[in-house]
Structures are given as C-alpha cells and as structure tokens.
C-alpha atoms as a PDB file:
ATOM      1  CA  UNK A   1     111.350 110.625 125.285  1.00  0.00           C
ATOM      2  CA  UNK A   2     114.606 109.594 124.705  1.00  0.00           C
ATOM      3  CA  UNK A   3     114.125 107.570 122.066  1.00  0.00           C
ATOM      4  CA  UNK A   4     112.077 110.226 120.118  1.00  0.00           C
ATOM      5  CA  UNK A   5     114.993 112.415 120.348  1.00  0.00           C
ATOM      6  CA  UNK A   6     117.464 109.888 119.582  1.00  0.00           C
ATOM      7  CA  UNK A   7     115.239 109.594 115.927  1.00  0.00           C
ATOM      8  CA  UNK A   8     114.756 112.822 115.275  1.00  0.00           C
ATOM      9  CA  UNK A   9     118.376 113.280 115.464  1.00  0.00           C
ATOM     10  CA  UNK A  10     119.629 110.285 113.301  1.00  0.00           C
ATOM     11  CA  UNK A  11     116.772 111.641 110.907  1.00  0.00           C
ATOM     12  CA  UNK A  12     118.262 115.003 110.854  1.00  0.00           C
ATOM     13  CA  UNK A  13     121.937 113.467 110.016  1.00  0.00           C
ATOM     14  CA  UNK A  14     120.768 111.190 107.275  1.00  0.00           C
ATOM     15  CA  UNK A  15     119.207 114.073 105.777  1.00  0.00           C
ATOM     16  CA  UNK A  16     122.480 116.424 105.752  1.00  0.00           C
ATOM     17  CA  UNK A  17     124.015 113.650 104.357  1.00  0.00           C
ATOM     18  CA  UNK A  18     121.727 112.945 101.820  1.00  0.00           C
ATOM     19  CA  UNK A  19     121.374 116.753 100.716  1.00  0.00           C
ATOM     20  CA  UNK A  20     125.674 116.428 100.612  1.00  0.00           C
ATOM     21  CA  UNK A  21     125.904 113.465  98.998  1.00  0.00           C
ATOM     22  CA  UNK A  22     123.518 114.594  96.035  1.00  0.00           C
ATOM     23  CA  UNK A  23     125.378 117.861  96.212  1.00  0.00           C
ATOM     24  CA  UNK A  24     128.766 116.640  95.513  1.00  0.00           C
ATOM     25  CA  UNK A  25     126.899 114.027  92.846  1.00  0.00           C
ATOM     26  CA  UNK A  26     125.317 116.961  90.949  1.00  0.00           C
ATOM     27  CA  UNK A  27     128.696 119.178  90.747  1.00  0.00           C
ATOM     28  CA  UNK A  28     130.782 116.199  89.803  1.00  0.00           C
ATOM     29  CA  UNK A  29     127.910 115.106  87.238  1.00  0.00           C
ATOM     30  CA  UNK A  30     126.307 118.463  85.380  1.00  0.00           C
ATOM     31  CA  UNK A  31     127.493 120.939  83.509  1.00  0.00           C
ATOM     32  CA  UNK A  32     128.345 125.084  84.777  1.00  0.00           C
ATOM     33  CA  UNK A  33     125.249 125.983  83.556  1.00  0.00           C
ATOM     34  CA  UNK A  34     122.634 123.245  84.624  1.00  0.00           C
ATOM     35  CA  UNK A  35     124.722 123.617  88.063  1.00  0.00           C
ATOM     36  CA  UNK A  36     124.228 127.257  88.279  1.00  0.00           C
ATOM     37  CA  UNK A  37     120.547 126.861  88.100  1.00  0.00           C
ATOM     38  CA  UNK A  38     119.857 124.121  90.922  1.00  0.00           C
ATOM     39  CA  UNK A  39     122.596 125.257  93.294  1.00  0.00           C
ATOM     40  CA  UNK A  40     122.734 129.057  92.117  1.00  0.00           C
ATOM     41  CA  UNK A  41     125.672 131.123  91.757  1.00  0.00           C
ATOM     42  CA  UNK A  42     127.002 131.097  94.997  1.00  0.00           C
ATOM     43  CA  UNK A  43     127.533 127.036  94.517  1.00  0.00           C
ATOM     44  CA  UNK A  44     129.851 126.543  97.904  1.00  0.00           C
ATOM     45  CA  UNK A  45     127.342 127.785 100.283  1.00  0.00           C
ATOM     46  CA  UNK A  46     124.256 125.667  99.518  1.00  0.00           C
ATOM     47  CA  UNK A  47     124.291 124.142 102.876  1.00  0.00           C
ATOM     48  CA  UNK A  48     124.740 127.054 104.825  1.00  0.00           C
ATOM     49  CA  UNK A  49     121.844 128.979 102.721  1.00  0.00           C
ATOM     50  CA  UNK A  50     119.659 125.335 103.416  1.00  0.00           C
ATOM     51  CA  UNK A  51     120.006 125.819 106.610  1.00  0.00           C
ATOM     52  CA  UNK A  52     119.549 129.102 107.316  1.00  0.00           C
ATOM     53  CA  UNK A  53     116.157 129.160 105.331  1.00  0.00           C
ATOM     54  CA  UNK A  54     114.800 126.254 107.439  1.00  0.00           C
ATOM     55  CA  UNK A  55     115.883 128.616 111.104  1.00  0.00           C
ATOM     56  CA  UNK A  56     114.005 131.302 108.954  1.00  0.00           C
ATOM     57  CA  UNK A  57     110.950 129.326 108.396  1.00  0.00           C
ATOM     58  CA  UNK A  58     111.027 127.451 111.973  1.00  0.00           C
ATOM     59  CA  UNK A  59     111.329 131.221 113.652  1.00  0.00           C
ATOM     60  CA  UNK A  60     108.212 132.515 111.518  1.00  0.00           C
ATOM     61  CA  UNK A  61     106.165 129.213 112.287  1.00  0.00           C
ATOM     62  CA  UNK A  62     107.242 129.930 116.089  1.00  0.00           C
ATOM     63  CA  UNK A  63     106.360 133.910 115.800  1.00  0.00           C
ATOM     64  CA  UNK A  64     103.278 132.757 113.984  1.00  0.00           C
ATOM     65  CA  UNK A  65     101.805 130.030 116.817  1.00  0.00           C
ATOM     66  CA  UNK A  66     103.121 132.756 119.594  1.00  0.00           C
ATOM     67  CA  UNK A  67     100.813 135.542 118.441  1.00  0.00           C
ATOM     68  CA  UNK A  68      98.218 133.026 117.631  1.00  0.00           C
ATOM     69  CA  UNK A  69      98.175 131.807 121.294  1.00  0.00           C
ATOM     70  CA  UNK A  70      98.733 135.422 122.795  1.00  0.00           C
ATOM     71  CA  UNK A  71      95.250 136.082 121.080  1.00  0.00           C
ATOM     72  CA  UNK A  72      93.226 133.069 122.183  1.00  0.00           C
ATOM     73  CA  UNK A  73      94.301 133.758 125.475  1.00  0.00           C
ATOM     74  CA  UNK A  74      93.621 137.605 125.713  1.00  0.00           C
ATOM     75  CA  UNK A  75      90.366 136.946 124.357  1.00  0.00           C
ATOM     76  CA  UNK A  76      89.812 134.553 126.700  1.00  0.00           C
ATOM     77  CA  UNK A  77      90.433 137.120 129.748  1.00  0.00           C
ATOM     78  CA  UNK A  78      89.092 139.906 128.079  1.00  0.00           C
END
C-alpha cells in the first residue's frame, strides 16, 4: 500500500511541475495574444483554476458513483 501511495504522489508532483515548467516556457516564449488564448486572461492563476477544475470533476465523479451505489442498493432491499 505504501508504495502505491508513495507513486501516486511522486506522479502527482512531476505533473505540477511539468504543467509549471511549460507554463513559465509558454509566457517567456509566445506572444500577448497567442498567450491569452492557451492560458486565458486571467494568466497568473492557471494553476489555481487547474486545480480547482480537477476537485470539481473528482467531486462530480464521487456524487456520481454515490447515487449510483445508493440505487443498486435500494433496489436491492426494495
């Protein structure tokens, strides 16, 4: 178990590394414009917007499963 967790979690930093290293190499690299349409115009918070659209998706995936379960079981008492 241990080890599982240890590799998720050193996958999870080389990610956020990679997505901030390719950050910093696309504002140094591309012009206002081209930069305004990957990153859009709120350029400084790209991370924070990343990761706050993954917790979005994980909690609708989670919501999703939870009131898939709840109906297998009450069907299955019913």
């Amino acid at each position: 178990m241990f080890k599982r967790v240890f590799w998720v979690a050193t996958g999870m930093v080389l990610g956020v590394l990679a997505v901030s290293k390719a950050t910093a190499y696309v504002r140094a690299n591309t012009p206002d414009k081209a930069r305004q349409f990957l990153l859009g115009p709120d350029q400084e918070n790209v991370g924070m917007r990343t990761l706050q659209g993954l917790i979005d998706q994980f909690r609708q995936a989670q919501q999703a499963r939870e009131e898939e379960l709840n109906r297998q079981y009450t069907a299955r008492l019913s």
